[in-house]
Protein backbone atom coordinates (compact mmCIF):
# COMPACT_ATOMS: atom_id res chain seq x y z
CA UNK A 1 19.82 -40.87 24.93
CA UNK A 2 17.10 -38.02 25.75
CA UNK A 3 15.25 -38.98 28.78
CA UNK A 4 11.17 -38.91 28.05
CA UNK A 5 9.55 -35.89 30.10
CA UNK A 6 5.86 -36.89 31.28
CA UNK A 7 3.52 -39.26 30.69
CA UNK A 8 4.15 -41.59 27.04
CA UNK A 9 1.91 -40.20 24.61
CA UNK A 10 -1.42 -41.72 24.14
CA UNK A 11 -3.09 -42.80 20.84
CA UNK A 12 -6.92 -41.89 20.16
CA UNK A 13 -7.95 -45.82 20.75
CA UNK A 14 -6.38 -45.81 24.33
CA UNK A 15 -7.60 -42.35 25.35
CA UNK A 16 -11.33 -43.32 24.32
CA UNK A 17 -11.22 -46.88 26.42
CA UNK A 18 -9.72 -44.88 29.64
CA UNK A 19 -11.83 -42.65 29.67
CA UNK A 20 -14.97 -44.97 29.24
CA UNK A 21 -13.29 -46.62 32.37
CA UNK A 22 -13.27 -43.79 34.28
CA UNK A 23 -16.88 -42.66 32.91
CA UNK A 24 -17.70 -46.57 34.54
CA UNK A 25 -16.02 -45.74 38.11
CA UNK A 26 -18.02 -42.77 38.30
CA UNK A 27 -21.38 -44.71 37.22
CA UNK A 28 -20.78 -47.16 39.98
CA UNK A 29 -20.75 -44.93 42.65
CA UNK A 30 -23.63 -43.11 41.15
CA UNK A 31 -25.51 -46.65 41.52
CA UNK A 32 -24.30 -46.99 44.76
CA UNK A 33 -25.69 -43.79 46.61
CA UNK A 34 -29.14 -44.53 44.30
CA UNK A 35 -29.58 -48.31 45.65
CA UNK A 36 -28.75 -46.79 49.47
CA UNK A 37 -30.61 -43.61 49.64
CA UNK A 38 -32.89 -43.48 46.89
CA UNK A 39 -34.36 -41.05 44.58
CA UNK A 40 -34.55 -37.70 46.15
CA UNK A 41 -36.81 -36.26 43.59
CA UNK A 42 -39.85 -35.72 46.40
CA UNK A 43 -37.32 -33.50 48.33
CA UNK A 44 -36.39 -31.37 45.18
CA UNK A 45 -39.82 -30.82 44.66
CA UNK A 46 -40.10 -29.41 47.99
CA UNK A 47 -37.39 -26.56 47.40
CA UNK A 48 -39.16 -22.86 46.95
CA UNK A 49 -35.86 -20.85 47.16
CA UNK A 50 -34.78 -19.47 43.89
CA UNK A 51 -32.08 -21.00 41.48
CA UNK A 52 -32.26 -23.78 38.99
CA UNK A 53 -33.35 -26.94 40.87
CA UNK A 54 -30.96 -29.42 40.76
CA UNK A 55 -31.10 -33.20 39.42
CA UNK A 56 -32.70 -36.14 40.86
CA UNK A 57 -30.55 -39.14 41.66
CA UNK A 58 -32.24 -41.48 39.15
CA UNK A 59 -31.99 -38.70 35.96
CA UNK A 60 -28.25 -38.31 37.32
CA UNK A 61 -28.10 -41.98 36.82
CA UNK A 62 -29.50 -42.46 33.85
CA UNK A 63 -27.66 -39.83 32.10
CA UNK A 64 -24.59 -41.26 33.39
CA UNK A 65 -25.49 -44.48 31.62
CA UNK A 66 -26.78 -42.96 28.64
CA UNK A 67 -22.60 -41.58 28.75
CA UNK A 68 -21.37 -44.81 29.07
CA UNK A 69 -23.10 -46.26 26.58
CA UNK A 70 -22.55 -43.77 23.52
CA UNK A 71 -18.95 -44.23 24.60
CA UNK A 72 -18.81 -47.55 24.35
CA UNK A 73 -20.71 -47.42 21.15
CA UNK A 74 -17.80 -44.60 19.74
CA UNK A 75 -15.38 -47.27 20.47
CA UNK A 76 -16.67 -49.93 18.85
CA UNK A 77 -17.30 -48.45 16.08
CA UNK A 78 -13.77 -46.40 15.81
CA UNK A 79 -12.17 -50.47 16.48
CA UNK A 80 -15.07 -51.30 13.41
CA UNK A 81 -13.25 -48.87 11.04
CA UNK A 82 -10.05 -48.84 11.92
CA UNK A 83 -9.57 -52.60 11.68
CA UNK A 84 -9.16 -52.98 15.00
CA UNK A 85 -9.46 -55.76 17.68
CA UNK A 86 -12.37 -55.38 20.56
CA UNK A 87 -10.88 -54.78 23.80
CA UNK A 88 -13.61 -55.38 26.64
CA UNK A 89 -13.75 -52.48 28.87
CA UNK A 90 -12.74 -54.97 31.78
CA UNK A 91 -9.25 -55.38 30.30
CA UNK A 92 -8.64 -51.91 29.86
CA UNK A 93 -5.50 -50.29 32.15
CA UNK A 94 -5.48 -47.17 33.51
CA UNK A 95 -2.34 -46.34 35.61
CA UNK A 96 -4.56 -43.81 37.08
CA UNK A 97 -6.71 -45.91 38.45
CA UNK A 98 -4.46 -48.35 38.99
CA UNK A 99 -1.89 -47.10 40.90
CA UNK A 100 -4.74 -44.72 42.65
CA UNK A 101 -3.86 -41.40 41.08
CA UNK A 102 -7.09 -40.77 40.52
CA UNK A 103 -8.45 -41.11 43.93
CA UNK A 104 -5.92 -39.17 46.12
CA UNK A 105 -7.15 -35.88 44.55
CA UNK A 106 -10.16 -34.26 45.02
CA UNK A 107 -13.36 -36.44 47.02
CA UNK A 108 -12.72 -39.70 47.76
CA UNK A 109 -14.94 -41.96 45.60
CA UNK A 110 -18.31 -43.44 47.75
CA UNK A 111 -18.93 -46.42 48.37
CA UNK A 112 -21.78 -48.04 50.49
CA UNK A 113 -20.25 -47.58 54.32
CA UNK A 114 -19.16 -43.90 53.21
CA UNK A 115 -23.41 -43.31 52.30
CA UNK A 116 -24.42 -45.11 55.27
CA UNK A 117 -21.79 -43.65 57.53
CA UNK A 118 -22.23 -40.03 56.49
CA UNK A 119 -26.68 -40.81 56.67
CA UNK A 120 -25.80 -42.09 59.98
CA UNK A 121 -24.33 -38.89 61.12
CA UNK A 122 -26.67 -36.72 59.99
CA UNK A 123 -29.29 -38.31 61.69
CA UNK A 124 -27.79 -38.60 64.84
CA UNK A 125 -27.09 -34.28 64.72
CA UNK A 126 -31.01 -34.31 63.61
CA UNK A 127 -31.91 -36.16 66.98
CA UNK A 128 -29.36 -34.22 69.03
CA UNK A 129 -31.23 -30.58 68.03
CA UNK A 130 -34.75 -32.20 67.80
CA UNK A 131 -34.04 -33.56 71.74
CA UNK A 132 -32.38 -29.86 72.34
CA UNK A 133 -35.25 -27.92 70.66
CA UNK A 134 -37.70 -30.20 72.51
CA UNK A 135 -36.47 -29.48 75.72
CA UNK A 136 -36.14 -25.77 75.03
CA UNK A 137 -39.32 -25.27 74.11
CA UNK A 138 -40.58 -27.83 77.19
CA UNK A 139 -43.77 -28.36 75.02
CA UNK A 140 -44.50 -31.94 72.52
CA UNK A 141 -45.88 -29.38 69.61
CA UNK A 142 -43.80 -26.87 68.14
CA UNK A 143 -43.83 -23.07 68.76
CA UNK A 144 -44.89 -21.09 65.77
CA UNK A 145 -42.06 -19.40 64.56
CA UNK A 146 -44.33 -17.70 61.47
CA UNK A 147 -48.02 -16.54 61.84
CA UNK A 148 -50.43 -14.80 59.04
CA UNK A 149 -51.08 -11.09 59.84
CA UNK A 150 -54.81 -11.88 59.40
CA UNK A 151 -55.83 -15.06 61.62
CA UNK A 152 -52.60 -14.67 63.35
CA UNK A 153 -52.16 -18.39 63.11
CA UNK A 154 -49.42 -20.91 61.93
CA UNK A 155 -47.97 -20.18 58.53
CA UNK A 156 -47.83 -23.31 56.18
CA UNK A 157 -48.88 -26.60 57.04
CA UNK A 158 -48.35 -28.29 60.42
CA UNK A 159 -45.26 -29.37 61.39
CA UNK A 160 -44.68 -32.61 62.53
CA UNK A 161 -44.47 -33.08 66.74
CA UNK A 162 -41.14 -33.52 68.69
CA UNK A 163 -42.20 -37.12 69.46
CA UNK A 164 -43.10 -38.45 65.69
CA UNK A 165 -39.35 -36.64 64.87
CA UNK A 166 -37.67 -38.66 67.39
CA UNK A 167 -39.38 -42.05 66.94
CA UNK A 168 -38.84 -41.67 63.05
CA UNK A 169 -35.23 -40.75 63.65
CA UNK A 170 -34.60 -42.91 65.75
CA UNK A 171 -36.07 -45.57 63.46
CA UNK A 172 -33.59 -44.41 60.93
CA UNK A 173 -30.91 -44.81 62.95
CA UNK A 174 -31.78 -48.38 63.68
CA UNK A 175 -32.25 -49.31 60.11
CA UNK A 176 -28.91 -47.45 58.98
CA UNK A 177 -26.96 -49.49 62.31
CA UNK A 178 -28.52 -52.50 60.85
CA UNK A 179 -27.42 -52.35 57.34
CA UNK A 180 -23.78 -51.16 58.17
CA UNK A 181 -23.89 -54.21 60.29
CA UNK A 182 -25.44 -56.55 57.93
CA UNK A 183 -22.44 -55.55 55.42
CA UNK A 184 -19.54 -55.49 58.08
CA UNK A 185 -20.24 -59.03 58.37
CA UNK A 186 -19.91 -60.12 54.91
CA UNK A 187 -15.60 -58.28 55.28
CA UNK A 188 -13.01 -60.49 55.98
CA UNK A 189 -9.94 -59.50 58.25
CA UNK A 190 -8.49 -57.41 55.91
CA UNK A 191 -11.18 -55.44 54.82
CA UNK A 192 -12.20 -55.40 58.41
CA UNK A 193 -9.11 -53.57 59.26
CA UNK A 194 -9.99 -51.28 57.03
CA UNK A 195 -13.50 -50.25 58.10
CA UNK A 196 -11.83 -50.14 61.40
CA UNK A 197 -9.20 -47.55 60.17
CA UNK A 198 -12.26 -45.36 58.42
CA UNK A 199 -14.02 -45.98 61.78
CA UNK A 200 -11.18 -44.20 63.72
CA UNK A 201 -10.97 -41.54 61.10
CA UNK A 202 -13.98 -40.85 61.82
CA UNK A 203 -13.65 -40.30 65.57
CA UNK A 204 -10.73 -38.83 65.24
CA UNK A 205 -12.37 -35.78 63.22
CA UNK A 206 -15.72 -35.21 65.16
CA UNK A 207 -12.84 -35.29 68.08
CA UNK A 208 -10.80 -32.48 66.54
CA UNK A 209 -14.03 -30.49 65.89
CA UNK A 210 -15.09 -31.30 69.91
CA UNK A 211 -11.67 -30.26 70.59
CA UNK A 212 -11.52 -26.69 68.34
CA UNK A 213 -14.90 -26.18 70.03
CA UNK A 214 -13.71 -26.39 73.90
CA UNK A 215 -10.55 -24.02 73.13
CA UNK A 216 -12.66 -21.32 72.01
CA UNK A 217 -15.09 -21.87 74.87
CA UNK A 218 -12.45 -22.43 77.60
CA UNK A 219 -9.50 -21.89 76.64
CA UNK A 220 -5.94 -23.52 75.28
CA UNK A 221 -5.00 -25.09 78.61
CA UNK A 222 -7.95 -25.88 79.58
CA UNK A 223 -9.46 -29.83 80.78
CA UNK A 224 -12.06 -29.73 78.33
CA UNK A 225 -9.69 -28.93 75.38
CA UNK A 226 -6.83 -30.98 76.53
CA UNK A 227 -8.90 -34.37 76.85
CA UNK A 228 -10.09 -34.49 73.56
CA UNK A 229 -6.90 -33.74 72.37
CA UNK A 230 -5.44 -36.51 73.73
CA UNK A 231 -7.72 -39.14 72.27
CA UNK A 232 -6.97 -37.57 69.40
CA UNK A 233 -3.33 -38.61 69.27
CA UNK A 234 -4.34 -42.21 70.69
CA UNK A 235 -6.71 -42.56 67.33
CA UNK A 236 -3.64 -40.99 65.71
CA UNK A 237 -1.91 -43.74 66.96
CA UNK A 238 -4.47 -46.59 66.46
CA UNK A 239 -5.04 -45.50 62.71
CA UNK A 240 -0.93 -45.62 62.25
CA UNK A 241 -0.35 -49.82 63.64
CA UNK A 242 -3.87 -50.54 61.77
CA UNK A 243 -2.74 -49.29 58.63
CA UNK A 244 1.45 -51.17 58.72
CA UNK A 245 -1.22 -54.18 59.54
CA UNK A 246 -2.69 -53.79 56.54
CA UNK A 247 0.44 -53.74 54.53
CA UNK A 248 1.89 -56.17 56.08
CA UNK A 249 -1.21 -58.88 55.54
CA UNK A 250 -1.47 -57.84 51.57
CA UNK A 251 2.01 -58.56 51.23
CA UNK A 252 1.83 -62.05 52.77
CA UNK A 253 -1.44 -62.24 50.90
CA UNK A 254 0.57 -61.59 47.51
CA UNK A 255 2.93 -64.42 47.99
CA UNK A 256 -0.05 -67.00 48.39
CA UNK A 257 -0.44 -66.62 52.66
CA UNK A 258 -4.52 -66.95 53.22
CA UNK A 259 -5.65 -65.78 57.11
CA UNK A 260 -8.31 -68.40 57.63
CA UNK A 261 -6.48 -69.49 60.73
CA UNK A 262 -6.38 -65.86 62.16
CA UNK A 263 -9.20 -65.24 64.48
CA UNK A 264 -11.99 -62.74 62.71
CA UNK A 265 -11.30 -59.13 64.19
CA UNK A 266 -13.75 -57.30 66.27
CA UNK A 267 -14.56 -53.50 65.60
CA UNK A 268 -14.32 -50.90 68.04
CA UNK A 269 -16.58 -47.98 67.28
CA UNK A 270 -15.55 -44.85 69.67
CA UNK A 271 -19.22 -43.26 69.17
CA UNK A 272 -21.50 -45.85 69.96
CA UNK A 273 -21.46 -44.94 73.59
CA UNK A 274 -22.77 -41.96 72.53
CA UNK A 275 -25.56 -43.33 69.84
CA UNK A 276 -26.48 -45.27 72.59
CA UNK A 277 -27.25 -42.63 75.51
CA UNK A 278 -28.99 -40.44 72.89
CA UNK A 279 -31.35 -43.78 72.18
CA UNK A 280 -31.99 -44.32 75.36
CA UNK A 281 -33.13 -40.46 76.16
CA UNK A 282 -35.44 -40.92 73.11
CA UNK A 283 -37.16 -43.68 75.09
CA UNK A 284 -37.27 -41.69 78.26
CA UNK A 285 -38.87 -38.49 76.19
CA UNK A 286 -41.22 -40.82 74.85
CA UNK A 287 -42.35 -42.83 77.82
CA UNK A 288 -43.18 -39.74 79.66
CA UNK A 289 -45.21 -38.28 76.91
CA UNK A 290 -48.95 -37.90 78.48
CA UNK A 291 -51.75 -37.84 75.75
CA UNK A 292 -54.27 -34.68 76.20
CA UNK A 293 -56.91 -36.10 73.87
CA UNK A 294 -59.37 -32.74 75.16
CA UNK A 295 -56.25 -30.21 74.06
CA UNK A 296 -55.71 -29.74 69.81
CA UNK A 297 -52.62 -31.77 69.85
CA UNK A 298 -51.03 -32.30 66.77
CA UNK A 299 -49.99 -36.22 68.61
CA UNK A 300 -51.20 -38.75 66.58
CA UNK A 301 -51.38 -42.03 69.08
CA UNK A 302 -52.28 -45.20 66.90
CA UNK A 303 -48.91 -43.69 64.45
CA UNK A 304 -47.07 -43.46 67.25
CA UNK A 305 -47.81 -46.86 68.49
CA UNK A 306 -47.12 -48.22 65.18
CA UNK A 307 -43.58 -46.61 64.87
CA UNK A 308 -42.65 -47.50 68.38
CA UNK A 309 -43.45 -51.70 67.12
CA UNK A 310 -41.91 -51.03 64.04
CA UNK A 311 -38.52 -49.98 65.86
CA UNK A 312 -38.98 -52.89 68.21
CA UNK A 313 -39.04 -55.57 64.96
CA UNK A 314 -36.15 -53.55 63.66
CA UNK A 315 -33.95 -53.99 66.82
CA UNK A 316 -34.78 -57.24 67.71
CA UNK A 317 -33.33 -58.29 63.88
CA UNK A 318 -30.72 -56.02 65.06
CA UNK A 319 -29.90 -58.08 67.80
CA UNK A 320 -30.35 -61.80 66.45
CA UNK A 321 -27.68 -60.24 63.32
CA UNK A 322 -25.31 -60.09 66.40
CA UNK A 323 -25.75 -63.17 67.79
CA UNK A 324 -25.33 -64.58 64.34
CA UNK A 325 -21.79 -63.05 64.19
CA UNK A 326 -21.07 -64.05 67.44
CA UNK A 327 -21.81 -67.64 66.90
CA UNK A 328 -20.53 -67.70 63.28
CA UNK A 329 -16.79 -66.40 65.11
CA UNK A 330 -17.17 -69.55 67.00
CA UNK A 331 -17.51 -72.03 64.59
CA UNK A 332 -14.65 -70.18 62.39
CA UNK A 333 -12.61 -70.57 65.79
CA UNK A 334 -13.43 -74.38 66.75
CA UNK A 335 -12.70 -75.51 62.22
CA UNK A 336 -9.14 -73.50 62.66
CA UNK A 337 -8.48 -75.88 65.97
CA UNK A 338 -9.81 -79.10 64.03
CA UNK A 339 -7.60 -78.40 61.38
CA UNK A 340 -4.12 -78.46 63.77
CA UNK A 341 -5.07 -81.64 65.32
């Protein structure tokens, strides 16, 4: 008997409904970064640089549905004439996807905490250099970095102050924490186990970055290169017993075991020290801001004012979510106890 090389061959109905699976996977994540960030067609608009501008989220999205649709509408109608039964897209297989083929190569597909995480991150390297410009330049308004040759003053419009750049980063920040929060809370063990091993991923490459940065500063065998290698190696570790964890519940989980009676895990999150301390030197740059109202300052007070209440609202949600959590892990914890007596 001749043993079959590669994949069994495929006829035209099955390539059609795998692909207009795949076309789906690749719409949802295209809804996903649109519902979390938005349309980004106002910062497009602000490009000058040369080159063919590229597309806004929602026309992305749309033409990615338009896609869908005229493939779903090819199948249909190739079922239609070839006398065919109508498969719905949801029972379609696709060992691809299935078996996760698909998403070992290349990007990893995005989902919500990858959008949030990655907007998170950005904005936190935004503060760091707005806080490290600020201080360079020991001044709340901006040098000019570009004058006309005429009036010799600033080219363009006005740039914002150092102050409205922190308080609306900051704000982001806040708002970003709150959402990741918000959907942490709706994971159960399993998936929380998993956040946790993205979480230490996470740390574990901004570590190896720290790490590549001290060697070339100080050395190989140097303190400052040799201590964040070793946390490097304990996330190492951390990421390896998370993960058998994980295999080791979803195999219970397959034979019918259910881990209501397991108390709900709490994440550990390497960088919020850090997030933190960069917060609170926000509020010390702020609080020691002194308003020249005889000097042209570009300061706008009442806006100010208005941002700084806006980010108080925003953290005192922040902190009632995590009270909620709290108390919700002690009512999970006092039903499991009811239930063995």
């Amino acid at each position: 008997m001749v043993k079959q090389m590669g994949r069994p061959h495929l006829n035209m109905i099955d390539k059609m409904r795998r692909a207009a699976l795949r076309q789906r996977e690749n719409l949802t994540e295209l809804q996903a970064v649109f519902d979390v960030e938005g349309d980004n067609q106002a910062e497009i608009d602000t490009i000058t640089g040369p080159g063919i501008r590229p597309k806004p989220r929602s026309v992305r999205l749309q033409i990615a549905k338009n896609t869908f649709d005229q493939m779903m509408h090819g199948i249909r109608l190739f079922e239609s004439e070839s006398g065919l039964q109508h498969v719905p897209i949801d029972s379609v297989v696709d060992p691809l996807l299935e078996n996760n083929t698909v998403k070992l190569v290349g990007r990893k597909p995005k989902d919500e905490f990858t959008i949030l995480d990655r907007k998170l991150l950005l904005a936190q390297r935004k503060l760091a250099d707005t806080l490290t410009e600020w201080q360079e330049v020991g001044a709340d308004e901006p040098a000019i970095k570009k004058a006309t040759e005429k009036t010799g003053q600033r080219h363009g419009r006005k740039p914002k102050t150092y102050s409205q750049r922190v308080l609306e980063l900051k704000k982001e920040i806040i708002e970003t924490t709150t959402k990741i929060t918000e959907l942490e809370s709706k994971l159960n063990n399993i998936e929380l186990m998993e956040r946790q091993i993205r979480i230490l991923q996470n740390s574990k490459r901004d570590t190896l970055k720290l790490a590549k940065e001290m060697r070339n500063i100080y050395g190989d065998d140097s303190d400052e290169a040799i201590i964040p290698e070793d946390k490097v190696a304990v996330y190492a570790t951390e990421i390896k017993q998370i993960t058998a964890r994980v295999t080791r519940y979803k195999r219970l989980e397959e034979n019918g075991w259910k881990d209501q009676g397991i108390e709900r895990m709490k994440l550990e999150k390497p960088a919020e020290a850090e997030l933190q301390a960069q917060l609170e030197q926000v509020e010390s740059k702020i609080g020691n801001i002194v308003l020249d109202t005889q000097s042209k300052s570009f300061i706008d007070e009442s806006k100010a004012v208005e941002a700084q209440e806006d980010l108080k609202r925003t953290e005192k949600y922040l902190g009632a979510l995590k009270k909620k959590q709290a108390l919700m892990r002690e009512i999970e914890k006092i039903e499991a106890e009811m239930k063995t007596i």
